[in-house]
Each structure stands twice: as structure tokens, then as C-alpha cells.
Protein backbone atom coordinates (compact mmCIF):
# COMPACT_ATOMS: atom_id res chain seq x y z
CA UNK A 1 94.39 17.14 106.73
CA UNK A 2 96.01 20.46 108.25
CA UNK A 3 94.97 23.73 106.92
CA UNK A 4 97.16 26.40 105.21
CA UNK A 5 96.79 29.91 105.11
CA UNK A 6 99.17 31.59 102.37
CA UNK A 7 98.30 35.25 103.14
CA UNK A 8 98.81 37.14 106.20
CA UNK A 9 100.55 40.21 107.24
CA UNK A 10 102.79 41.43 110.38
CA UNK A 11 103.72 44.80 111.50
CA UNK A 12 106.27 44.11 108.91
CA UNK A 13 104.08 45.95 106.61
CA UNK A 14 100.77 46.81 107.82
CA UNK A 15 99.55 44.07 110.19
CA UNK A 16 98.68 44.65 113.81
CA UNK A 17 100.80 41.47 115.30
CA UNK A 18 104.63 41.15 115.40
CA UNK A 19 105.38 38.16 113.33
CA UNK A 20 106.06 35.97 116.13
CA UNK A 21 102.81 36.63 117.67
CA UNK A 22 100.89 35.80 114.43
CA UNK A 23 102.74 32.43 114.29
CA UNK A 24 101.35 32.00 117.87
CA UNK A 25 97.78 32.96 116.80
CA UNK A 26 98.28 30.49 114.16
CA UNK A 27 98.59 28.11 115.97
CA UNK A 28 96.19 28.34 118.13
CA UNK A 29 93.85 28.69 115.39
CA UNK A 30 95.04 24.97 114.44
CA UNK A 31 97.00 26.10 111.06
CA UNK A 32 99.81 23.48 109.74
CA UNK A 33 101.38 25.67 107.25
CA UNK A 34 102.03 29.49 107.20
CA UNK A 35 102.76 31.68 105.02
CA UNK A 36 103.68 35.40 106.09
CA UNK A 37 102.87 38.03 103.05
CA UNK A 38 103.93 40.84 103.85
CA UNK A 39 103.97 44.18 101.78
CA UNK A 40 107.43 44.33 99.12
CA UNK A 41 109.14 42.55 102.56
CA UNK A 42 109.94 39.26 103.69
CA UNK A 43 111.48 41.20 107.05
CA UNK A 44 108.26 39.12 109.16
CA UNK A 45 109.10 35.93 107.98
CA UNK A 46 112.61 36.00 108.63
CA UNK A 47 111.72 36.85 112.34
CA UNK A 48 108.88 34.57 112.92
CA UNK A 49 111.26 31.31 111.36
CA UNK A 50 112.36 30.79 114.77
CA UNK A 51 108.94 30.54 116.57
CA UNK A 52 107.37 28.55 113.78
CA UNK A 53 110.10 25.71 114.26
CA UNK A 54 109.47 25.53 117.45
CA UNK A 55 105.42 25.08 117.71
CA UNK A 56 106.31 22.98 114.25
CA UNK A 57 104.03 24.82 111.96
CA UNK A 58 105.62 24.93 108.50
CA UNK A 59 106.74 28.97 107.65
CA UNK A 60 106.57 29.15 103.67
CA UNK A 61 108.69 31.80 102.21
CA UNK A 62 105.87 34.76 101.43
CA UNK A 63 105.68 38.16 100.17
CA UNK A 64 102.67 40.40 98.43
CA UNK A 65 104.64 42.32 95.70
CA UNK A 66 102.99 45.75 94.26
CA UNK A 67 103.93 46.00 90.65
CA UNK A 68 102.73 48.17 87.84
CA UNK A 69 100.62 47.11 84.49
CA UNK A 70 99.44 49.53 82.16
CA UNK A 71 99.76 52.43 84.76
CA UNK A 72 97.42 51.03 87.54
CA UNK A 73 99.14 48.46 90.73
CA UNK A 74 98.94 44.84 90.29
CA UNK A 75 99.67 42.63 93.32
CA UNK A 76 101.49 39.67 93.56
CA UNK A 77 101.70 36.88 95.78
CA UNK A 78 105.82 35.19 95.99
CA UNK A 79 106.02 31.83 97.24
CA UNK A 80 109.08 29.38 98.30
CA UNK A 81 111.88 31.50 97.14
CA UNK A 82 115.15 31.98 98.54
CA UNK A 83 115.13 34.67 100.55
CA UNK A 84 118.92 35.18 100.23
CA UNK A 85 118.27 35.56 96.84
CA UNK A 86 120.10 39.01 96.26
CA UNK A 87 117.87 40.25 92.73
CA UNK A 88 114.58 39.42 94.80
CA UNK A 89 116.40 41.45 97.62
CA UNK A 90 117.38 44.51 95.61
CA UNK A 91 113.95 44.83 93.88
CA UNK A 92 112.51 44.78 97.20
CA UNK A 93 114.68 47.54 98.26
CA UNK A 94 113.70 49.80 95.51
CA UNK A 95 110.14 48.95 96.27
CA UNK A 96 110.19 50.09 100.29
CA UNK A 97 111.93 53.51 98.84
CA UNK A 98 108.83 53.96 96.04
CA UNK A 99 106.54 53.61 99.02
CA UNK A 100 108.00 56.00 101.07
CA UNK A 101 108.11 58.63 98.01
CA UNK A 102 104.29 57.58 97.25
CA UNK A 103 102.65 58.04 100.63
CA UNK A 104 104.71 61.45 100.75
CA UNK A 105 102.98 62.42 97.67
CA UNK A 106 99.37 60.80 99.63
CA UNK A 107 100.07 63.13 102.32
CA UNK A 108 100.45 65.99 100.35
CA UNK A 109 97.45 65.34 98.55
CA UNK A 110 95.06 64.63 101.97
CA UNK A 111 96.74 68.36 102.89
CA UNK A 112 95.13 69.76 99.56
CA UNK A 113 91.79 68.56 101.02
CA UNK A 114 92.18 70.31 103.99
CA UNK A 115 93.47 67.31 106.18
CA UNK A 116 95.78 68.01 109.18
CA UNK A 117 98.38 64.95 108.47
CA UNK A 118 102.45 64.88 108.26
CA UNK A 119 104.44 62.47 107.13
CA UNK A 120 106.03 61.77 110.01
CA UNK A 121 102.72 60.55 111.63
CA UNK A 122 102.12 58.08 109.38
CA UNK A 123 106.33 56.68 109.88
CA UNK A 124 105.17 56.70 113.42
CA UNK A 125 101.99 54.51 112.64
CA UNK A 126 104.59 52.20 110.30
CA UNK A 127 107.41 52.11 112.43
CA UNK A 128 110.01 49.98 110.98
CA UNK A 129 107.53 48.32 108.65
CA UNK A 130 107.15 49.35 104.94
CA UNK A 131 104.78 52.17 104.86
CA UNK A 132 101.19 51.55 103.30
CA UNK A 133 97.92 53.26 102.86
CA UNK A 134 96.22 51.79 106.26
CA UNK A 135 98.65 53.56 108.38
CA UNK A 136 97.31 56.59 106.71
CA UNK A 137 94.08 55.50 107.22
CA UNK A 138 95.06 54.80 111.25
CA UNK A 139 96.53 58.74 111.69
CA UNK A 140 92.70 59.59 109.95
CA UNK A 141 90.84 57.97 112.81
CA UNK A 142 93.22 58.94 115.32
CA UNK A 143 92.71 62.02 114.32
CA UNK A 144 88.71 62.41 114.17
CA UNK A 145 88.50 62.52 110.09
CA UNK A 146 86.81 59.23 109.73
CA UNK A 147 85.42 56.28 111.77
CA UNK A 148 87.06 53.26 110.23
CA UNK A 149 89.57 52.26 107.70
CA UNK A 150 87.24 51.22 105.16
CA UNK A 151 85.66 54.93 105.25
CA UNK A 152 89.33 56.25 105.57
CA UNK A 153 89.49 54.51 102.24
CA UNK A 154 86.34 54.99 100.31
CA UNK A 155 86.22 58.92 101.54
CA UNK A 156 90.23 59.36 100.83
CA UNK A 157 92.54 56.38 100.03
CA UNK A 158 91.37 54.00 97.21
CA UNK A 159 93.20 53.83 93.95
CA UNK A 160 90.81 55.65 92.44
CA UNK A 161 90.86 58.73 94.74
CA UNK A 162 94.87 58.74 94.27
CA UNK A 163 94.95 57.50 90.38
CA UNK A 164 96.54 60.72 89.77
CA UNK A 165 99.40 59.51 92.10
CA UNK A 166 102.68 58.35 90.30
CA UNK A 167 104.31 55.63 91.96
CA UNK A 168 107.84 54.75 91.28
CA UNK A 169 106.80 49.99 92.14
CA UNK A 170 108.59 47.46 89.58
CA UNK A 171 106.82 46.29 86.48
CA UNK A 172 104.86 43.42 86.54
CA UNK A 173 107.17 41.66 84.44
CA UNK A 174 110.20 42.92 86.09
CA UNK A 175 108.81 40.99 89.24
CA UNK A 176 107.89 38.05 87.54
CA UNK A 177 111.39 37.69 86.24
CA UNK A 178 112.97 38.18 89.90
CA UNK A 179 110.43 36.09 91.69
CA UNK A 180 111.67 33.22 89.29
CA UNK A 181 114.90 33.43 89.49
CA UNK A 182 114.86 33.40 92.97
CA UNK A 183 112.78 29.71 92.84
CA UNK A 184 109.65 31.37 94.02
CA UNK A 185 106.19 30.80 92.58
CA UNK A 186 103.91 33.45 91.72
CA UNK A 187 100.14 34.02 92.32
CA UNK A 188 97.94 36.63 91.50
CA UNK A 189 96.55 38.46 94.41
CA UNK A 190 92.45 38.65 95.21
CA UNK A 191 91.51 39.32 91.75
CA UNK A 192 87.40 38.97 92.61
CA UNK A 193 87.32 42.59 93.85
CA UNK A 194 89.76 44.46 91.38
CA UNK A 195 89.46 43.49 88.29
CA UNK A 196 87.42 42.53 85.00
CA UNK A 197 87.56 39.17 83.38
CA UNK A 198 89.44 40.47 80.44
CA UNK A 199 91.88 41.87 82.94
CA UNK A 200 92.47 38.69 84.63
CA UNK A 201 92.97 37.26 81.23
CA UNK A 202 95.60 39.66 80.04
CA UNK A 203 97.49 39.51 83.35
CA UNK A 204 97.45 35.56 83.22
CA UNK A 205 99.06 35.62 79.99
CA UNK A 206 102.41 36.98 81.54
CA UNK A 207 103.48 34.40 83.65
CA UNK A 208 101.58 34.20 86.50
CA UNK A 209 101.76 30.65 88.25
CA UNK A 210 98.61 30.52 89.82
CA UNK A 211 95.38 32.72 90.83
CA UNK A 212 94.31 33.44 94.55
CA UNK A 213 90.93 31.78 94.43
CA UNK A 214 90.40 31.68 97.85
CA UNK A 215 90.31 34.70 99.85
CA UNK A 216 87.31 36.56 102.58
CA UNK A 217 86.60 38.80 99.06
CA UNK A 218 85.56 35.70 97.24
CA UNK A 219 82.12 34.22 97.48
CA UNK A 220 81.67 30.67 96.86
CA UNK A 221 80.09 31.32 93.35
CA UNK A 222 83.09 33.36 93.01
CA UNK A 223 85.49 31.18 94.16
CA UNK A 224 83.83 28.36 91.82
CA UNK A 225 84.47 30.73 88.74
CA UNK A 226 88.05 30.81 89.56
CA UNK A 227 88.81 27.54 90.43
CA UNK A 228 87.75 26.28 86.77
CA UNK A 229 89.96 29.26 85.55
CA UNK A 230 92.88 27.68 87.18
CA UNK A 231 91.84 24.12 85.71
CA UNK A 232 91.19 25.27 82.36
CA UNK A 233 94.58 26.93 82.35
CA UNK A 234 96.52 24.65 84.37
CA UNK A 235 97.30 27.14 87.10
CA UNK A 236 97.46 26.38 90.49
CA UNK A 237 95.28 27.16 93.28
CA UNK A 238 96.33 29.58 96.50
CA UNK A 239 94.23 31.23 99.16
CA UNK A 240 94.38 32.44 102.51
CA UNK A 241 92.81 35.11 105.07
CA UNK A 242 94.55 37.77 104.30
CA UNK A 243 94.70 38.77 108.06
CA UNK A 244 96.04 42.52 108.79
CA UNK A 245 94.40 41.75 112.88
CA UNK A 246 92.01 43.69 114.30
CA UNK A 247 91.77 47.50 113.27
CA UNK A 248 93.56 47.34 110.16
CA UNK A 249 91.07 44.70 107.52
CA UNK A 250 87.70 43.38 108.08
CA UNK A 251 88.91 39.80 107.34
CA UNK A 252 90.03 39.90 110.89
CA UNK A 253 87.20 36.78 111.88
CA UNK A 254 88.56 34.58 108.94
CA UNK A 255 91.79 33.80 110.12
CA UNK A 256 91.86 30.28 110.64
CA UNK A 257 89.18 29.51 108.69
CA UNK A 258 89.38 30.49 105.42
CA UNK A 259 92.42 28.29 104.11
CA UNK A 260 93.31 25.93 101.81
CA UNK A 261 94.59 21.99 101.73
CA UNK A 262 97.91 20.60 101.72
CA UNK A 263 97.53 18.99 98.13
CA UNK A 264 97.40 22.77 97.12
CA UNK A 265 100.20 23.96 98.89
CA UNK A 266 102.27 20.77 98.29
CA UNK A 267 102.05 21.70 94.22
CA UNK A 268 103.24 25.05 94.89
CA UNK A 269 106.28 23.32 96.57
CA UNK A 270 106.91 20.78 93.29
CA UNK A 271 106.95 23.58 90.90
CA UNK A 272 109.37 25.78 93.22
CA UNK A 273 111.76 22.52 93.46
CA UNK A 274 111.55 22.24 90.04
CA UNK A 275 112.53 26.03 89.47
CA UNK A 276 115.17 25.99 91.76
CA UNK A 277 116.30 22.91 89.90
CA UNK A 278 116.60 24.28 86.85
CA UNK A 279 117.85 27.76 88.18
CA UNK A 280 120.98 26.22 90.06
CA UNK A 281 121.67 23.17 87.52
């Protein structure tokens, strides 16, 4: 059976490989199926198509979406939609400009603490990708503040340092709503580490397809307790590594092994064809 991973990132967003090279990696690491999530942009899977026909590993449509739910992010997981799609396309354009806005407002809030950090350092860390908090976190510890991105995070960048931070991302239903018309399927992203049971409940509720029970955050116990979520309510299953490379994540060691089976991803495919069915009939 060939092994899927249905969460990585590129320097599309905030990865350390160019999408072609992660398709390469990949494959080295003896993946069948692919799918490249990268930050509100599916800019790294359209350039790594090309290199995934060619070593024939099957590139899934993939994005991680940032939304809003009562005034705190959400993020979501897209799956098999058209790409082309042009409502998918224009929320994701609105959400690359409410990232550039936010991590302006980051800035200026690391300057209030006394931190020596521009803007345009962190568009230099990004370059064309969509901007995010670890390339923050890489101007930090080029810059002597802190040793690693996890303490650039705990000491400056989690979501509770910046709560006060308003950020201009789609609603979660908004999202939902574009993902679907656009044929895609929608998980909910590493929920083990964020949020409370009655959270995960609520959030559920609004038309989430499936819950991301597999992921480096997740211990088996943990992963356990979510699959029977996704059996009791008739979700499906999706997991991956969510690999960022080297420098950017600890889940750097899990690529390639933390995955899930075909019969997963296959059922993600059936309820997409059926979407797009209905969608386009």
C-alpha cells in the first residue's frame, strides 16, 4: 500500500524547499500521494504539478486556509478542488493581503518590546511566498533575540502573545462555502494542540468534512480519541507531517513517516467527485 502525506508546505508560504524539491524529497522518502498545503496559496502546487508527473507521485490539490471563529484563527485543510476555481481564487487573494496587514501590525508590536525588526526583513525572509509568523521568527534568530523558532514563538509569536492583534482572514463559514463550491473537501487542521473538546465539537457542527487525526502533534492515545470522533460522526480521516524542512517546524524527522493509507485518501477523492458532480450538473 503507498503512503500519503496530505500536509506539507513550500517556500510558497513558509517551508524551507521550493515545491519541486519537496516533490523530490517525497519521493525519495517513498510517498505515493502528495499533497502540498500551503498557507491561503495553492502557488506550490501549481509549480510542483510538473515534477510530480514525472516521478509519478500523485499531487492532490492542497491548501491550509486561516479563517476566523468567534474572534480567534481556525485552520483549514482544502482538498481536490479546482484550482481554477475563481471564488476559491479571490478569497485567497484577500487572505495574502490580511497577512501582509497582520504581520505589519506583528512588527509593530515586537518594536513596542524593544525589538530591532522592519517589515521589510521579514518580506525578505518570505520572498514571494505569503508572509507568516516563522519568517518573523527567522529575522529573531538572525538577529540574536532568540535561539529557535519555537522560543521565537513562546517568548513573542503565539496567538496568545498577539490576541490583541486584529486580523482582517475570511470567516470560517465564508471558507467553507468557497472550498465547496470549488469541489474541494475540507478538514480541520491539528486540532490535538489547539483546542478543547467542546471546541472541536462546535467547529464540527459547521461543515467540516473531516478531522486531521494524524499529525507529529498527535500521540497515539490522541490519535485513537479522534479517530472514533470521525467514526461516530461519519467524518473522514486526513493526516500528514506537516513538514515546513529543517529550521522552520520540529516535525522536520516525520516526513515520510507519519502518513496515512490510500483507502483514506481515496474517500476524500469520492466525496470531491461527488461535489463536483453536483456543483457542475
Amino acid at each position: 500500500m503507498g503512503k500519503a502525506d496530505l500536509h506539507t508546505h513550500t517556500t510558497a508560504s513558509d517551508g524551507a524547499l521550493k515545491p519541486a524539491d519537496l516533490v523530490k524529497k517525497a519521493a525519495e522518502k517513498g510517498l505515493k500521494i502528495l499533497s502540498i498545503t500551503d498557507h491561503d496559496t495553492v502557488n506550490g502546487y501549481l509549480e510542483a504539478k510538473e515534477t510530480a508527473s514525472d516521478l509519478q507521485i500523485e499531487l492532490i490539490s492542497g491548501c491550509e486556509i486561516t479563517t476566523l471563529w468567534k474572534d480567534r484563527e481556525v485552520h483549514l485543510l482544502a482538498y481536490y478542488f479546482d484550482e481554477t476555481d475563481q471564488g476559491l481564487l479571490n478569497l485567497l487573494k484577500k487572505q495574502k493581503s490580511a497577512r501582509i496587514v497582520r504581520m505589519k501590525a506583528i512588527v509593530e508590536s515586537l518594536k513596542k518590546e524593544g525589538l530591532d525588526i522592519d517589515i521589510d526583513e521579514v518580506r525578505a525572509e518570505s520572498g514571494p511566498g505569503n508572509m507568516g509568523r516563522p519568517h518573523a521568527a527567522s529575522v529573531l534568530i538572525n538577529k540574536g533575540y532568540v535561539a529557535s523558532v519555537a522560543e521565537a514563538f513562546i517568548r513573542y509569536l503565539s496567538s496568545e502573545k498577539l490576541k490583541d492583534i486584529q486580523t482582517r482572514y475570511a470567516s470560517i463559514d465564508e471558507t467553507i462555502d468557497a472550498v465547496r463550491k470549488a469541489g474541494g473537501v475540507i478538514s480541520l487542521a491539528h486540532p490535538g494542540p489547539i483546542y478543547s473538546q467542546s471546541e472541536i465539537d462546535d467547529i464540527l457542527t459547521l461543515g467540516v468534512d473531516g478531522l486531521e487525526c494524524i499529525h507529529p502533534s498527535h500521540n497515539f492515545n490522541v490519535q485513537r480519541t479522534f479517530r472514533q470522533i470521525a467514526k461516530t460522526r461519519n467524518l473522514l480521516v486526513t493526516g500528514g507531517s506537516d513538514y515546513h524542512g529543517k529550521g522552520k517546524s520540529d516535525y522536520d524527522p516525520y516526513f515520510g513517516i507519519v502518513t496515512i493509507g490510500n483507502a483514506h485518501v481515496a474517500s476524500i477523492k469520492r466525496l470531491s467527485q461527488r461535489r463536483k458532480s453536483s456543483n457542475y450538473a
